[in-house]
Protein backbone atom coordinates (compact mmCIF):
# COMPACT_ATOMS: atom_id res chain seq x y z
CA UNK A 1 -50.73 4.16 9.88
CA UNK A 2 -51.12 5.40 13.45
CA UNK A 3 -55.20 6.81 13.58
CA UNK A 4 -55.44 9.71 15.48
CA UNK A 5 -58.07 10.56 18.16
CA UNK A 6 -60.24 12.59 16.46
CA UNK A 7 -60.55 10.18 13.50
CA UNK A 8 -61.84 7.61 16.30
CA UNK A 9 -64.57 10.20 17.47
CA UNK A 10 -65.26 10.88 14.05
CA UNK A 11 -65.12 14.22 14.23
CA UNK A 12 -65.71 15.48 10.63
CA UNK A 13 -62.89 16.39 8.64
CA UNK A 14 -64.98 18.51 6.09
CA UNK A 15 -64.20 22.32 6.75
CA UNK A 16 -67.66 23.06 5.51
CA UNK A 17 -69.35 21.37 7.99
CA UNK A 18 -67.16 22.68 10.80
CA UNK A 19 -67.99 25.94 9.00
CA UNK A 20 -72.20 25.62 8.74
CA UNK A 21 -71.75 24.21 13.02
CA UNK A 22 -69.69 27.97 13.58
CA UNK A 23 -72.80 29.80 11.51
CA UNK A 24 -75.34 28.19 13.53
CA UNK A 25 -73.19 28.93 16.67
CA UNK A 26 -73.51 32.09 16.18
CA UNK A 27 -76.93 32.37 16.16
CA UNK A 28 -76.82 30.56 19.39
CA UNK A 29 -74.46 33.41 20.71
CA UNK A 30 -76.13 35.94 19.36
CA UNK A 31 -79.10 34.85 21.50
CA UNK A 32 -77.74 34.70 24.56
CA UNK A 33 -75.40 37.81 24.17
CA UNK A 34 -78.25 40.43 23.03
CA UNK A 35 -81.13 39.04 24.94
CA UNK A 36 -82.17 41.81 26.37
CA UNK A 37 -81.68 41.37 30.29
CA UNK A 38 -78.56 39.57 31.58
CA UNK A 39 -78.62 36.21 31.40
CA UNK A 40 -78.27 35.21 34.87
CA UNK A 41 -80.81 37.25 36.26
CA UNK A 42 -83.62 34.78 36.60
CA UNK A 43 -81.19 32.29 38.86
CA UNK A 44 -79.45 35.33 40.71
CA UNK A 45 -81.07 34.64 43.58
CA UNK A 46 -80.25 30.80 43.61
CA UNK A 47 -77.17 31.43 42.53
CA UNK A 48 -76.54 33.85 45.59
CA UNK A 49 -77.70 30.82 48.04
CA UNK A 50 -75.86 28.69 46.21
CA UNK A 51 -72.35 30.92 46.52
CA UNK A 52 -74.05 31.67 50.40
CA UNK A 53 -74.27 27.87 51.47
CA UNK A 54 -70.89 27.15 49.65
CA UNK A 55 -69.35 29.95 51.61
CA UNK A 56 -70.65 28.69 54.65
CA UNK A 57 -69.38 25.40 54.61
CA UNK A 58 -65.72 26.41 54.08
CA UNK A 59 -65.20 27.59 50.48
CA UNK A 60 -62.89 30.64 50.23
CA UNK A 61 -64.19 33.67 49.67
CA UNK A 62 -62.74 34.35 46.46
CA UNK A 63 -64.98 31.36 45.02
CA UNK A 64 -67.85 34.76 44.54
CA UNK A 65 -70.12 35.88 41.74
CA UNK A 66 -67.29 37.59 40.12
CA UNK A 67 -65.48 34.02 39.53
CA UNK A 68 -68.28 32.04 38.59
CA UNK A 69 -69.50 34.86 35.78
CA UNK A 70 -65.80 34.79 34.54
CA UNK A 71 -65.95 31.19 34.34
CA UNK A 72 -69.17 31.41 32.80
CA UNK A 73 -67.92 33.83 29.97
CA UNK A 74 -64.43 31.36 29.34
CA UNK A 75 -67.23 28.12 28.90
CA UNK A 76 -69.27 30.26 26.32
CA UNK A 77 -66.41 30.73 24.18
CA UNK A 78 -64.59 27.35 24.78
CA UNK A 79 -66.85 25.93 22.06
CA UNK A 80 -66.14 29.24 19.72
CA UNK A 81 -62.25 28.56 19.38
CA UNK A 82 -63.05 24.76 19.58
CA UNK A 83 -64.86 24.71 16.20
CA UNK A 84 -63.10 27.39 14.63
CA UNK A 85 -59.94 25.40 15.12
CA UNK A 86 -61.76 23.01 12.24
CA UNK A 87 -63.45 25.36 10.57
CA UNK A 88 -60.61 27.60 9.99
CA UNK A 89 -58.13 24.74 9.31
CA UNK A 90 -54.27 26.09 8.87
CA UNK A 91 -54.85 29.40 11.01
CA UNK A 92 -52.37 29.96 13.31
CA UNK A 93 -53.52 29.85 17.70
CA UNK A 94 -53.41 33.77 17.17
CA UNK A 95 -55.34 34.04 14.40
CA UNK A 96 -58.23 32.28 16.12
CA UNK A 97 -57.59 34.06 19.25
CA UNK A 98 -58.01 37.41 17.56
CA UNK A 99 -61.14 36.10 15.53
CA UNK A 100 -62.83 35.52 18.95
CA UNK A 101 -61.35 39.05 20.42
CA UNK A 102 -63.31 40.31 17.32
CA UNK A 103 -66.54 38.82 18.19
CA UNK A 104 -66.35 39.27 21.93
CA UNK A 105 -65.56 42.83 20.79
CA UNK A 106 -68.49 43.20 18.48
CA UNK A 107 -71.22 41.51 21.04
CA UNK A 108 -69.86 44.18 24.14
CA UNK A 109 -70.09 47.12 21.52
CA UNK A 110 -73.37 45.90 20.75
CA UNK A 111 -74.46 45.66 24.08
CA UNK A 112 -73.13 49.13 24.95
CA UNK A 113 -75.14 50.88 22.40
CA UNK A 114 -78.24 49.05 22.19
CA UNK A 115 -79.03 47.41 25.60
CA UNK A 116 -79.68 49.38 28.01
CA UNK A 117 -80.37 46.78 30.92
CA UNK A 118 -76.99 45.36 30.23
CA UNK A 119 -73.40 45.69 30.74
CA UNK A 120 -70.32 45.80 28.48
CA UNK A 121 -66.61 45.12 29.64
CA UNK A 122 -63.49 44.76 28.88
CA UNK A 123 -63.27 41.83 31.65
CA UNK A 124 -65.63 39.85 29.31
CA UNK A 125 -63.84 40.53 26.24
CA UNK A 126 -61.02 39.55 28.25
CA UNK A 127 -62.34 36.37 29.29
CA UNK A 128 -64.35 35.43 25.97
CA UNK A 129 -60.72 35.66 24.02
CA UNK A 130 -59.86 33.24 26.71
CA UNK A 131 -62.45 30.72 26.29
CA UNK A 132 -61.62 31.35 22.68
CA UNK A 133 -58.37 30.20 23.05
CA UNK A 134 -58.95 27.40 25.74
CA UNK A 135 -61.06 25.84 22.52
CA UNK A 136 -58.73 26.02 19.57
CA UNK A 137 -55.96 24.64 22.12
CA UNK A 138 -57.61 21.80 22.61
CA UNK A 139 -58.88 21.24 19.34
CA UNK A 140 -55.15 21.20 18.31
CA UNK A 141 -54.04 18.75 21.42
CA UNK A 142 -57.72 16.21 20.44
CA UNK A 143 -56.05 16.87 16.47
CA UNK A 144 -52.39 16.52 17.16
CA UNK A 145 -53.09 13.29 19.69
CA UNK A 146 -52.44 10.08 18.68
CA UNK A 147 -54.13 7.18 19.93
CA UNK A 148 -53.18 5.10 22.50
C-alpha cells in the first residue's frame, strides 16, 4: 500500500475537524475583513518605503501597491479553499470556488453597507475566489500525491 503525502504529515482525515478549523477560520476572517479601518493602514507608510526603496534599486514598476494588496487578498483566501478542500470532502474544484465567491461576496457587501472607512470591490472578490481556488488545488495535488 503506497502512503500518500498527506497521511505522512498527518493531516487529519476527520471531516469534522477540518470542519471546526473552517468555523474558527472564519472568525479569524471575520476579524480582519470588518475591522473597521483597512488593514494595512498602520504599515502604509512602511510599506510605501518599502515599494520606494524596491523601486529604486531596479524593481519594475508594476511591482506597486496595487500588486502587493492583490497578492495580499489571494494569501488570505489560500488557507479558505485549502481547508475547505477537507472539510468539504467530495465537492467538486467549482463547488469550493463558488463557496469562497460567496464569502468574498458576503464580507465586500458587508463592508459596503456598514464600513464606512472602507472599501468594497469586485477586484477583491476577484482575487479572494482566487486564493480560494489556489487552496483547494493544492489540497487536491498534497491529497492526490503519492510519496516518493
Amino acid at each position: 500500500m503506497t502512503d500518500t503525502l498527506e497521511a505522512h504529515l498527518k493531516f487529519p482525515d476527520n471531516q469534522r475537524c477540518w470542519q471546526l478549523i473552517l468555523a474558527a477560520m472564519f472568525v479569524l476572517l471575520a476579524l480582519i475583513a470588518f475591522w473597521p479601518t483597512p488593514v494595512d493602514q498602520p504599515v502604509s507608510g512602511q510599506l510605501a518605503s518599502v515599494l520606494q526603496f524596491v523601486h529604486s534599486n531596479g524593481v519594475p514598476g508594476w511591482f506597486n501597491y496595487r500588486l502587493v494588496e492583490a497578492s495580499a487578498n489571494i494569501a488570505l483566501f489560500v488557507p479558505l479553499g485549502f481547508v475547505s478542500r477537507f472539510a468539504f470532502v467530495g465537492k467538486p474544484l467549482w463547488q469550493i470556488g463558488a463557496f469562497g465567491l460567496l464569502v468574498s461576496g458576503s464580507i465586500e457587501l458587508g463592508q459596503l453597507l456598514f464600513l464606512h472607512n472602507r472599501f468594497a470591490s469586485l477586484s477583491d472578490i476577484l482575487m479572494n475566489t482566487t486564493g480560494t481556488i489556489i487552496g483547494a488545488l493544492l489540497a487536491a495535488i498534497l491529497r492526490s500525491h503519492p510519496e516518493t
